[in-house]
Protein backbone atom coordinates (compact mmCIF):
# COMPACT_ATOMS: atom_id res chain seq x y z
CA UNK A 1 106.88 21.96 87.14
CA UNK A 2 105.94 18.16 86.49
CA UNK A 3 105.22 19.07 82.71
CA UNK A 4 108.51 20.67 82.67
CA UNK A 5 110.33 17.51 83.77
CA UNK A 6 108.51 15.34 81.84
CA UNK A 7 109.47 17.28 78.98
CA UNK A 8 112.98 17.53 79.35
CA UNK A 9 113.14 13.72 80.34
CA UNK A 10 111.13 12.99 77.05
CA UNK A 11 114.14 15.15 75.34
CA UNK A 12 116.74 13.60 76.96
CA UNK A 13 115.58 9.38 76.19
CA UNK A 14 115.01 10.75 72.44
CA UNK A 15 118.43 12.12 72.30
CA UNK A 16 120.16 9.14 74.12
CA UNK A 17 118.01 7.40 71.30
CA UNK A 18 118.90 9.63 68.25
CA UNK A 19 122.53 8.89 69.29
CA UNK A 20 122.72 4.92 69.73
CA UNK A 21 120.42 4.76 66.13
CA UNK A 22 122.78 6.85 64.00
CA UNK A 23 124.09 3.92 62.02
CA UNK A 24 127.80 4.52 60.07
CA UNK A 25 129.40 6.21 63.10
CA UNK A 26 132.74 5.46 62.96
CA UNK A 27 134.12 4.34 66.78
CA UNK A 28 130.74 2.27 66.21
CA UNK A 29 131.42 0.58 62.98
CA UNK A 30 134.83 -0.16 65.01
CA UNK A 31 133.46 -1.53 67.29
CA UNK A 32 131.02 -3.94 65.29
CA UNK A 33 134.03 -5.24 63.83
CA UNK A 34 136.06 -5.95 67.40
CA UNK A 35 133.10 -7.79 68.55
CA UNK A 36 133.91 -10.58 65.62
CA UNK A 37 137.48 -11.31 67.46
CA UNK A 38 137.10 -14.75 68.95
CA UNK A 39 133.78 -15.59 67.16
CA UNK A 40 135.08 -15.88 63.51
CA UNK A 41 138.47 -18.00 64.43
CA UNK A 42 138.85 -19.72 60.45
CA UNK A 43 139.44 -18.59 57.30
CA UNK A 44 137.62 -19.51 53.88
CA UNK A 45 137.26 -18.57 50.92
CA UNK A 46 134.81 -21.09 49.67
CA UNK A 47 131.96 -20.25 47.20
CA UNK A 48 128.91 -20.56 49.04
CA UNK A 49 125.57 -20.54 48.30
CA UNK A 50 124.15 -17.39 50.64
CA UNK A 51 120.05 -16.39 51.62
CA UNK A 52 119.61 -12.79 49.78
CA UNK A 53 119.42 -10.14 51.44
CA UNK A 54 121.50 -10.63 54.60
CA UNK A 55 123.30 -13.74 53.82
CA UNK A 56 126.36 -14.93 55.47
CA UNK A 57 128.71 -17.89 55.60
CA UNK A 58 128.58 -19.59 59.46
CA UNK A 59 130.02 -16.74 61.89
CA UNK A 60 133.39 -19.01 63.21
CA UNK A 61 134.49 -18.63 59.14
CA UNK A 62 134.81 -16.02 56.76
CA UNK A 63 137.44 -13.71 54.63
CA UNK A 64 138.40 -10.54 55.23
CA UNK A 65 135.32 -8.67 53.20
CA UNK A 66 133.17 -10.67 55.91
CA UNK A 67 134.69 -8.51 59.01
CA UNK A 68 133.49 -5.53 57.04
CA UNK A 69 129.76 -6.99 55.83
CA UNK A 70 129.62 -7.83 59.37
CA UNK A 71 130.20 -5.32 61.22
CA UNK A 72 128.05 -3.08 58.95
CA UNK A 73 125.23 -5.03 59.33
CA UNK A 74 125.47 -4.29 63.39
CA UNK A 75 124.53 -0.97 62.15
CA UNK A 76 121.84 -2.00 60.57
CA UNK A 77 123.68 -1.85 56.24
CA UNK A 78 123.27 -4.56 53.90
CA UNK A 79 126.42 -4.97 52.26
CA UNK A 80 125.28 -8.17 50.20
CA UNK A 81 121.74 -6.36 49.24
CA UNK A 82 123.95 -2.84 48.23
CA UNK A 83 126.63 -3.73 46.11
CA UNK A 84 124.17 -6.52 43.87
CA UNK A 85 121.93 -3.35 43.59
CA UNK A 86 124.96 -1.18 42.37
CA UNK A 87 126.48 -3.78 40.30
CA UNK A 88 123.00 -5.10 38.41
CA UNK A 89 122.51 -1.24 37.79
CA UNK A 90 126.60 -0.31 37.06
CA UNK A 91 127.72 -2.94 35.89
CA UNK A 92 130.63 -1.63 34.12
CA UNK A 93 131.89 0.42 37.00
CA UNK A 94 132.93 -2.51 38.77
CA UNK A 95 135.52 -4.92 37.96
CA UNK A 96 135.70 -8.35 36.27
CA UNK A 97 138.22 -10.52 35.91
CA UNK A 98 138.05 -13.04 33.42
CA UNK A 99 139.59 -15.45 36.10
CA UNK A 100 135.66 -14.85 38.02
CA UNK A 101 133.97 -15.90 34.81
CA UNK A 102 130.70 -13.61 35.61
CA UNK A 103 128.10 -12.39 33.32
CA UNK A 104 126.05 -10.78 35.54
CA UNK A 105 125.65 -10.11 39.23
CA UNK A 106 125.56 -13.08 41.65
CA UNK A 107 124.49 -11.97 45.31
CA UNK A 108 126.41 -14.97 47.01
CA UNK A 109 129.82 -14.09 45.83
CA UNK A 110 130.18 -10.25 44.62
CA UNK A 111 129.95 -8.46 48.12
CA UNK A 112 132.34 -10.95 49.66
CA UNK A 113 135.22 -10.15 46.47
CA UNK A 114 137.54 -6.93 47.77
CA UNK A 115 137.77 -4.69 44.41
CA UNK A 116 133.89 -4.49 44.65
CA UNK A 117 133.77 -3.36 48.19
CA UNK A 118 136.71 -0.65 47.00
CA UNK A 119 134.43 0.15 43.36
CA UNK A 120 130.74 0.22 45.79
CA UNK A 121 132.93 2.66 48.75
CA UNK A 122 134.93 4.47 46.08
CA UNK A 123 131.34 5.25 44.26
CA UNK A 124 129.25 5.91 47.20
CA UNK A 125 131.88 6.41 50.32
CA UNK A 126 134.27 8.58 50.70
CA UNK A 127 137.81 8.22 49.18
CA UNK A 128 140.46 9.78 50.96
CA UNK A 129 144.38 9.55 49.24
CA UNK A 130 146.83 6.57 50.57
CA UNK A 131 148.85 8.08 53.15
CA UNK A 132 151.56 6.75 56.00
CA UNK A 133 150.55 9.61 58.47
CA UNK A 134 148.57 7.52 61.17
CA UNK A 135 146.28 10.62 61.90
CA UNK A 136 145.07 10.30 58.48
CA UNK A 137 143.38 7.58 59.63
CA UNK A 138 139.98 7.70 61.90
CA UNK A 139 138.40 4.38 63.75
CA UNK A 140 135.87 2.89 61.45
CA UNK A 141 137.46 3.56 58.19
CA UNK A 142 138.30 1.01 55.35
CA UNK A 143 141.64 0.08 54.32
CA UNK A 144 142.65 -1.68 50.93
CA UNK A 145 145.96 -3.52 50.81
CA UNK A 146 147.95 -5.28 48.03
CA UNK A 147 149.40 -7.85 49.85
CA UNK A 148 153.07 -8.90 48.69
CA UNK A 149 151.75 -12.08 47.35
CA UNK A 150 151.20 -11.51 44.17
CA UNK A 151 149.20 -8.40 44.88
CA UNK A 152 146.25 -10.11 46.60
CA UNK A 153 143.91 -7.52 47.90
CA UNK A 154 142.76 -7.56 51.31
CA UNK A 155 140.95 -5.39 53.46
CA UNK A 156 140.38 -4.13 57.01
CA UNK A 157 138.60 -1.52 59.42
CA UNK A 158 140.59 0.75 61.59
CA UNK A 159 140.34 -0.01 65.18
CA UNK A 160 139.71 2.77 67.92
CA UNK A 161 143.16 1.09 69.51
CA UNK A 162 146.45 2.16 68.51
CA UNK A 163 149.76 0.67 69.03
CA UNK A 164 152.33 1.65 71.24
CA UNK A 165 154.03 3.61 68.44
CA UNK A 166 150.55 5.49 67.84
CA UNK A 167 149.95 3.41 65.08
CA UNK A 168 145.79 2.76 64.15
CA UNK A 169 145.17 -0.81 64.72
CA UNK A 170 143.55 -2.46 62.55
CA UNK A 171 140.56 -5.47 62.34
CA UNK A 172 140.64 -7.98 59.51
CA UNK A 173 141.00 -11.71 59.13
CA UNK A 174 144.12 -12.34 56.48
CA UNK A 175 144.38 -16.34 57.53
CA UNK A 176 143.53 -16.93 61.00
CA UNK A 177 139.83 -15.19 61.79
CA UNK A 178 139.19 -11.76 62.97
CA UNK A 179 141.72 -10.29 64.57
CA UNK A 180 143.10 -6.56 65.74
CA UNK A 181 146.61 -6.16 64.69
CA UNK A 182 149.61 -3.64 64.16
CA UNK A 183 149.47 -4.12 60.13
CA UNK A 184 148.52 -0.83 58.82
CA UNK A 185 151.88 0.00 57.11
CA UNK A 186 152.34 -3.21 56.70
CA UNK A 187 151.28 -4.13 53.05
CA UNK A 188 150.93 -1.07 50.75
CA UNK A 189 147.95 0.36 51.28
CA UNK A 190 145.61 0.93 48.00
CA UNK A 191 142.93 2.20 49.47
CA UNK A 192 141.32 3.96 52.51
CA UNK A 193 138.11 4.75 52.76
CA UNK A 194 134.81 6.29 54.87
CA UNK A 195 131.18 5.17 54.72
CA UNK A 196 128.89 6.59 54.65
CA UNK A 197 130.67 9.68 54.20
């Protein structure tokens, strides 16, 4: 009997394990990103010089790609250390402005930029089509905006909250810091994304 027991208890701890170590989940990638709301309070866009791999700005500041590096690094993926690798081996399948003035990859600035975030996810997430259904739409997954400024793009993570409407809220910091808001349908949306798939 004791072998027995110790047996299934062994099962049991490895599957409780197995389950909090399966990085990319989406209610956990959600969550990652919640936990930034009332740490990251400023916005800036700054060029800064960053460490490589895992660099970051200081956690009270940050743009809206930095609520998504973030809260993928909770779960253990390198953003910063994925895209450079992409981009130095891709190069032309991302884009480049002339208004960036880049030659070549630069590890402080391309993962924080969101067309390469939509380029790396497009390439190695998966892309699902724009849609204004709100059950199209699954905690955890990526949504590009053009914002009505000019078309700025800006991006967020789907919340496992919705509004009183049923609406997905979602996490992003467009000015303010990270914060969970009822903005989904509120810029046109460009992109929406899952990753890993």
């Amino acid at each position: 009997m004791r072998p027995l027991f110790s047996l299934l208890c062994g099962s049991l701890v490895a599957l409780a394990t197995a389950s909090q170590a399966s990085p990319g989940t989406a209610p956990t990638l959600a969550s990652a990103a919640q936990s930034q709301i009332g740490i990251t309070l400023h916005y800036d866009p700054s060029y800064q010089r960053l460490a490589y791999p895992n660099g970051d700005v200081p956690l009270e500041r940050g743009v809206c790609t930095d609520v998504v590096i973030r809260a993928y690094r909770q779960l253990g993926i390198d953003l910063q250390k994925l895209v450079h690798e992409d981009m130095r081996a891709n190069w032309n399948a991302y884009p480049h402005p002339a208004k960036w003035g880049l030659k070549r990859p630069d590890t402080n600035i391309d993962h924080r930029r969101v067309p390469n975030l939509a380029a790396f996810f497009r390439r190695h997430g998966m892309e699902i089509a724009p849609s204004r259904d709100p059950a199209q739409f699954r905690p955890g997954d990526l949504v590009v905006w053009a914002l009505p400024y000019g078309g700025l793009p800006h991006i967020g993570i789907v919340a496992d909250r919705t509004s009183a409407a049923g609406t997905p809220l979602m996490i992003h910091n467009i000015g303010s810091g990270a914060k969970m808001e009822d903005v989904l349908f509120a810029f046109k949306v460009t992109g929406h994304f899952r990753y890993p798939k």
